[in-house]
PDB file of N, CA and C in Angstrom:
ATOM      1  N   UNK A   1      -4.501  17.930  27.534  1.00  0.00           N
ATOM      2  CA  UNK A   1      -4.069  18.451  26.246  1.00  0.00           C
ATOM      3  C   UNK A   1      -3.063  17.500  25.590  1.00  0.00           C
ATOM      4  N   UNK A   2      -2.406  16.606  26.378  1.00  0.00           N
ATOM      5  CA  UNK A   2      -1.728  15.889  25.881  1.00  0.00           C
ATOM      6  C   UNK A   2      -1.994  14.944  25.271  1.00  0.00           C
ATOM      7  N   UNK A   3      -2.786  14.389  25.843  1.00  0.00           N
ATOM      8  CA  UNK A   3      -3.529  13.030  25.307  1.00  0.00           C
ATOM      9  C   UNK A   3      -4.490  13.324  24.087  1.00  0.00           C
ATOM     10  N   UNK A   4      -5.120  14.465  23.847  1.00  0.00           N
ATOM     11  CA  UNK A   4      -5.275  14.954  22.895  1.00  0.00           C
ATOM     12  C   UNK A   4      -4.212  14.871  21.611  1.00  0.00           C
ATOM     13  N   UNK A   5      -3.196  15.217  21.731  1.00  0.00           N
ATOM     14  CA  UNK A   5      -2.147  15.136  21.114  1.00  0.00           C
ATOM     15  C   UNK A   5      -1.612  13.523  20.202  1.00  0.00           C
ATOM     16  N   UNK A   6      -1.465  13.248  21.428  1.00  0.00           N
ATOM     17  CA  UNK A   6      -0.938  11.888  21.428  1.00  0.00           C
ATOM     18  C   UNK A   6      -2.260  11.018  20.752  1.00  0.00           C
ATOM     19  N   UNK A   7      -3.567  11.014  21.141  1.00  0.00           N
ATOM     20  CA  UNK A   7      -4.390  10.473  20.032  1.00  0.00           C
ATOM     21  C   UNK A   7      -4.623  11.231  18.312  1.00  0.00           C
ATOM     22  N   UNK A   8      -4.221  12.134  18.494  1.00  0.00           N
ATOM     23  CA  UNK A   8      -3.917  12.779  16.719  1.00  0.00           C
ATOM     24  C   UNK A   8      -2.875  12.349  16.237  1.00  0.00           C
ATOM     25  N   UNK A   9      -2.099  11.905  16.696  1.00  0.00           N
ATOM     26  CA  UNK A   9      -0.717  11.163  16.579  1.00  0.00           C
ATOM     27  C   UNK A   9      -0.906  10.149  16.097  1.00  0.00           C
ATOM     28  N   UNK A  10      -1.465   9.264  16.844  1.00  0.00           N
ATOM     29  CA  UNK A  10      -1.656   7.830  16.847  1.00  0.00           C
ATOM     30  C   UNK A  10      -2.643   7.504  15.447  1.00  0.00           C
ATOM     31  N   UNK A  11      -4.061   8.727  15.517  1.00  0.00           N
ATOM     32  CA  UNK A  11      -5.147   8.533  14.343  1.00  0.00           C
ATOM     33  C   UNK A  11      -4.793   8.934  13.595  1.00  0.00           C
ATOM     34  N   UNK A  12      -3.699   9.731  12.871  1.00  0.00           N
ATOM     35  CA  UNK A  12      -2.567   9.815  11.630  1.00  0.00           C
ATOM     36  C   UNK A  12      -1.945   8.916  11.308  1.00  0.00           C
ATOM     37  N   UNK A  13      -1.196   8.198  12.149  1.00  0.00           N
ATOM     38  CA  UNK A  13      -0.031   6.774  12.088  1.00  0.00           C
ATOM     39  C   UNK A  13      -1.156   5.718  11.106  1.00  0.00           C
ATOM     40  N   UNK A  14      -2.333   5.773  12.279  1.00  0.00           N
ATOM     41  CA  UNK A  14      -2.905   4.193  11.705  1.00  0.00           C
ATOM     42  C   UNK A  14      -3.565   4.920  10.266  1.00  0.00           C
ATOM     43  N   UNK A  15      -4.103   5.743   9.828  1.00  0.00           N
ATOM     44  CA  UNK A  15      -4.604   6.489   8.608  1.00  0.00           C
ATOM     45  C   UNK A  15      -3.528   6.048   7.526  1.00  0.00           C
ATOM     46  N   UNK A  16      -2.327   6.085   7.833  1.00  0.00           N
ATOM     47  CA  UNK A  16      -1.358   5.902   6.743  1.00  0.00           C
ATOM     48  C   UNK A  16      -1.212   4.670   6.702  1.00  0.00           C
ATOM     49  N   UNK A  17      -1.017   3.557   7.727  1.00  0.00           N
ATOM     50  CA  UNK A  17      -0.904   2.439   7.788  1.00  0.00           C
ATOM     51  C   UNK A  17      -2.105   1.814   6.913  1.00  0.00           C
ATOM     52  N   UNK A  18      -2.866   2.049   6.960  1.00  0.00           N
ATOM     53  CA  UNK A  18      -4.530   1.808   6.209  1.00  0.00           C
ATOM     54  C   UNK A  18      -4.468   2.064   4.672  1.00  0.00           C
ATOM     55  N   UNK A  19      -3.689   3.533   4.297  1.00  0.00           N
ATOM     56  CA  UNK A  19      -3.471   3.748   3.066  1.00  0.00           C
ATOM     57  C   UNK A  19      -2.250   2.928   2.542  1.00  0.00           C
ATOM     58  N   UNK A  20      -1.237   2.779   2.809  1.00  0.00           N
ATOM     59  CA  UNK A  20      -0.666   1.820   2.797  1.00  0.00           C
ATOM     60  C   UNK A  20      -0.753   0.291   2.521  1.00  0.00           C
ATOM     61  N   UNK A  21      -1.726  -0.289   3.213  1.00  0.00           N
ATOM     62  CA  UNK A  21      -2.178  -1.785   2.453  1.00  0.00           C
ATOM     63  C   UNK A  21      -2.997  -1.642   1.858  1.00  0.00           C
ATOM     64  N   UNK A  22      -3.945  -0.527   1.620  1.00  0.00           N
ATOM     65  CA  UNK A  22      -4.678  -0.500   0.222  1.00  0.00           C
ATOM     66  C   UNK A  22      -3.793  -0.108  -0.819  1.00  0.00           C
ATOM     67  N   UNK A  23      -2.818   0.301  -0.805  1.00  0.00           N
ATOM     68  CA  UNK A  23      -1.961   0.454  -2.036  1.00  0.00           C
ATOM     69  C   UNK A  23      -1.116  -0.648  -2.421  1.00  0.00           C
ATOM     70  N   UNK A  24      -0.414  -0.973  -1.312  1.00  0.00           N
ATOM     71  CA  UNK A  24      -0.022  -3.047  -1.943  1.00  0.00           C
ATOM     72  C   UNK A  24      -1.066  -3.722  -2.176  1.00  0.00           C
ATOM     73  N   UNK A  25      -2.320  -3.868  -1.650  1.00  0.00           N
ATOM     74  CA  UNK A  25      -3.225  -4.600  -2.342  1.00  0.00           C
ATOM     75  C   UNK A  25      -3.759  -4.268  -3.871  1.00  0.00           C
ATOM     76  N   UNK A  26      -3.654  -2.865  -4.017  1.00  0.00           N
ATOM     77  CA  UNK A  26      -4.119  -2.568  -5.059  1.00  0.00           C
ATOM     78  C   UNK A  26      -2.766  -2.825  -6.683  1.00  0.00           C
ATOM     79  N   UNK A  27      -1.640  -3.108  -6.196  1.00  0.00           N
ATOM     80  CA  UNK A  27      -0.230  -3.887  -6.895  1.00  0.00           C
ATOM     81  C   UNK A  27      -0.232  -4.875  -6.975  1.00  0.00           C
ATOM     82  N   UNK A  28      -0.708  -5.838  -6.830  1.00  0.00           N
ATOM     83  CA  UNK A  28      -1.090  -7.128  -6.732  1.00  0.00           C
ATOM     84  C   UNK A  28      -2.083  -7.859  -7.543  1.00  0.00           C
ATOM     85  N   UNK A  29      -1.677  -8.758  -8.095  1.00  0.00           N
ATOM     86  CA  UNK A  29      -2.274  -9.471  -9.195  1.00  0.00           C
ATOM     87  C   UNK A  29      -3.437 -10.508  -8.379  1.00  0.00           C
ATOM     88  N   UNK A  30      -4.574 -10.843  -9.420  1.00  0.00           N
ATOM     89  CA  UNK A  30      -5.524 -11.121  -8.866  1.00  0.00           C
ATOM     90  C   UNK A  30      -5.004 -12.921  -7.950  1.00  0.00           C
ATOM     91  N   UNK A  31      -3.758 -13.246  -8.698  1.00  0.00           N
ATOM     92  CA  UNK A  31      -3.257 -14.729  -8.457  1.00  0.00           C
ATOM     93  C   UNK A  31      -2.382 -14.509  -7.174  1.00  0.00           C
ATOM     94  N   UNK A  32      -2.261 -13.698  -6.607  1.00  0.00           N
ATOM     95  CA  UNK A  32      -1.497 -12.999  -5.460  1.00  0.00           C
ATOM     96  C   UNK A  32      -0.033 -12.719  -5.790  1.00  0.00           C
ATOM     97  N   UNK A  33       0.379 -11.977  -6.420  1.00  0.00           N
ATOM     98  CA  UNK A  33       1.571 -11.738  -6.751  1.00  0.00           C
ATOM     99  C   UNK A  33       1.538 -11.281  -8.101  1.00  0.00           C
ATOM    100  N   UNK A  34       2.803  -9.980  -8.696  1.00  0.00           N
ATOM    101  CA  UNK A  34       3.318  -9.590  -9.835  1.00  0.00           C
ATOM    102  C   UNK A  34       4.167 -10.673 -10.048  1.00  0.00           C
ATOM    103  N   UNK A  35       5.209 -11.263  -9.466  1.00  0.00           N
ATOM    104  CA  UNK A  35       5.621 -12.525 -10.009  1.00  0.00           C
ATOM    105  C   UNK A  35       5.387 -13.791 -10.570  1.00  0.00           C
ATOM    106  N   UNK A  36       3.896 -13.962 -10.214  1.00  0.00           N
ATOM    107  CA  UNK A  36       3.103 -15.118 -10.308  1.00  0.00           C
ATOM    108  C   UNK A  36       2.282 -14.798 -12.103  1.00  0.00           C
ATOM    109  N   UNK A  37       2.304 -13.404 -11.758  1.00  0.00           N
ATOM    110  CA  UNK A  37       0.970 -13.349 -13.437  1.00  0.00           C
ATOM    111  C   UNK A  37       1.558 -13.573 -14.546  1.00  0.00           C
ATOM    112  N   UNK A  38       2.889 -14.147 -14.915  1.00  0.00           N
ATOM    113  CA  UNK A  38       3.642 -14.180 -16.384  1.00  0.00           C
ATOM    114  C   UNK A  38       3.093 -13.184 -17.298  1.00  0.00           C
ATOM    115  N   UNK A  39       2.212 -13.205 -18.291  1.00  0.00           N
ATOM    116  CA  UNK A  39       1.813 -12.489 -19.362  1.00  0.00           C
ATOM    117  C   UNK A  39       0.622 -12.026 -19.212  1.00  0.00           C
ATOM    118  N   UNK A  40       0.126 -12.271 -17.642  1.00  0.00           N
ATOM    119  CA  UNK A  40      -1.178 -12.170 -17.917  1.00  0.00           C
ATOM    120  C   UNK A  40      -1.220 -10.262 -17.868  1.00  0.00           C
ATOM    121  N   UNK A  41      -0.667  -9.596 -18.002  1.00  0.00           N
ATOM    122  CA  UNK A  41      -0.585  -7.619 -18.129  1.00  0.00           C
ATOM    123  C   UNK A  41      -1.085  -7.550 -16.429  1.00  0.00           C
ATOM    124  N   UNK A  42      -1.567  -8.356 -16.015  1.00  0.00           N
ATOM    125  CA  UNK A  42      -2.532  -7.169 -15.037  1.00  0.00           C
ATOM    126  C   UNK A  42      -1.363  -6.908 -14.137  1.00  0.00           C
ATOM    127  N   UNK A  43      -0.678  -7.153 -14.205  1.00  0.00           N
ATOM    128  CA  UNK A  43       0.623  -5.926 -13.103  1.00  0.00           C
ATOM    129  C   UNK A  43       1.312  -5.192 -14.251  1.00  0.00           C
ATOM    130  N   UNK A  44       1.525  -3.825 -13.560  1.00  0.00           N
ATOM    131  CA  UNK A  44       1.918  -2.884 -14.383  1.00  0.00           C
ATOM    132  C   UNK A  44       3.610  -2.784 -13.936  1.00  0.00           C
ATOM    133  N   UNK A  45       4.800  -2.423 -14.946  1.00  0.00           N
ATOM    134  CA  UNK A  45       5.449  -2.341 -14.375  1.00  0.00           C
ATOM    135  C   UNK A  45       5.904  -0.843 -13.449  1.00  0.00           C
ATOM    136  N   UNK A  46       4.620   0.063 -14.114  1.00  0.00           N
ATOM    137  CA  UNK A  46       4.914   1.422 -13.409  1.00  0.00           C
ATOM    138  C   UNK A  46       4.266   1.173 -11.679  1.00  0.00           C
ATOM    139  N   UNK A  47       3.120   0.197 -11.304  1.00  0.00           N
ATOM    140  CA  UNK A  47       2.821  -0.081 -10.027  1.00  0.00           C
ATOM    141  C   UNK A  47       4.061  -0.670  -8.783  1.00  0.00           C
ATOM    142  N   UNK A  48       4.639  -1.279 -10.034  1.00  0.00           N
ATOM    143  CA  UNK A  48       6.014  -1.900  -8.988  1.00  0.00           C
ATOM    144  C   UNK A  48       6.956  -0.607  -8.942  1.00  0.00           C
ATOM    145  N   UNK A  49       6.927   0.448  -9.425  1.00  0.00           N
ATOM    146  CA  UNK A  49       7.988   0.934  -9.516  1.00  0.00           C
ATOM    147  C   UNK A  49       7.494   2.062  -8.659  1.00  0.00           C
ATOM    148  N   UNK A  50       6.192   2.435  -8.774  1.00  0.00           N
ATOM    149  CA  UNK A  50       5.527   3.595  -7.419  1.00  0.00           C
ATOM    150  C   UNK A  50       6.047   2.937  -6.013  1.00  0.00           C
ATOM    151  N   UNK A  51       5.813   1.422  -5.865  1.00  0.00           N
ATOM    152  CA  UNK A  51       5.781   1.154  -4.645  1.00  0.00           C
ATOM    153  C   UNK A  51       7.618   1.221  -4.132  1.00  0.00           C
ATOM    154  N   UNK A  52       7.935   0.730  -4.773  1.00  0.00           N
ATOM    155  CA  UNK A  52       9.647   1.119  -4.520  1.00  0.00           C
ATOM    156  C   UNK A  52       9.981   2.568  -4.240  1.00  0.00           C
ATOM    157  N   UNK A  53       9.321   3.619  -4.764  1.00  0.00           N
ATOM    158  CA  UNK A  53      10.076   4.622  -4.820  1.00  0.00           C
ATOM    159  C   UNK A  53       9.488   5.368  -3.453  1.00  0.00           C
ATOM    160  N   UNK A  54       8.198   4.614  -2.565  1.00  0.00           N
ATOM    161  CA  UNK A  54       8.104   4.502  -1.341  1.00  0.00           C
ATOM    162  C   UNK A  54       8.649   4.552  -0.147  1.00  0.00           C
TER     163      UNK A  54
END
């Protein structure tokens, strides 16, 4: 029963970990970076500001 446990544990942890770099990837300008795109719009400044409030 434990180990039961302890793998629902573990397959939650990595689930978030997973959602997690799809959400910095999805903040990220196609040039790799919001710092890098100058004018180009495609970073939002409300995306930088979801991920901070993280």
């Amino acid at each position: 029963m434990i180990y039961l446990i302890i793998a629902a544990v573990l397959g939650f942890a990595a689930w978030q970990l997973v959602q997690f770099v799809r959400r910095t990837k999805q903040a990220r300008c196609s040039s790799g970076g919001c710092a890098g795109c100058g004018h180009n719009a495609s970073c939002s400044a409300s995306s930088i500001i979801k991920l901070e409030e993280l």
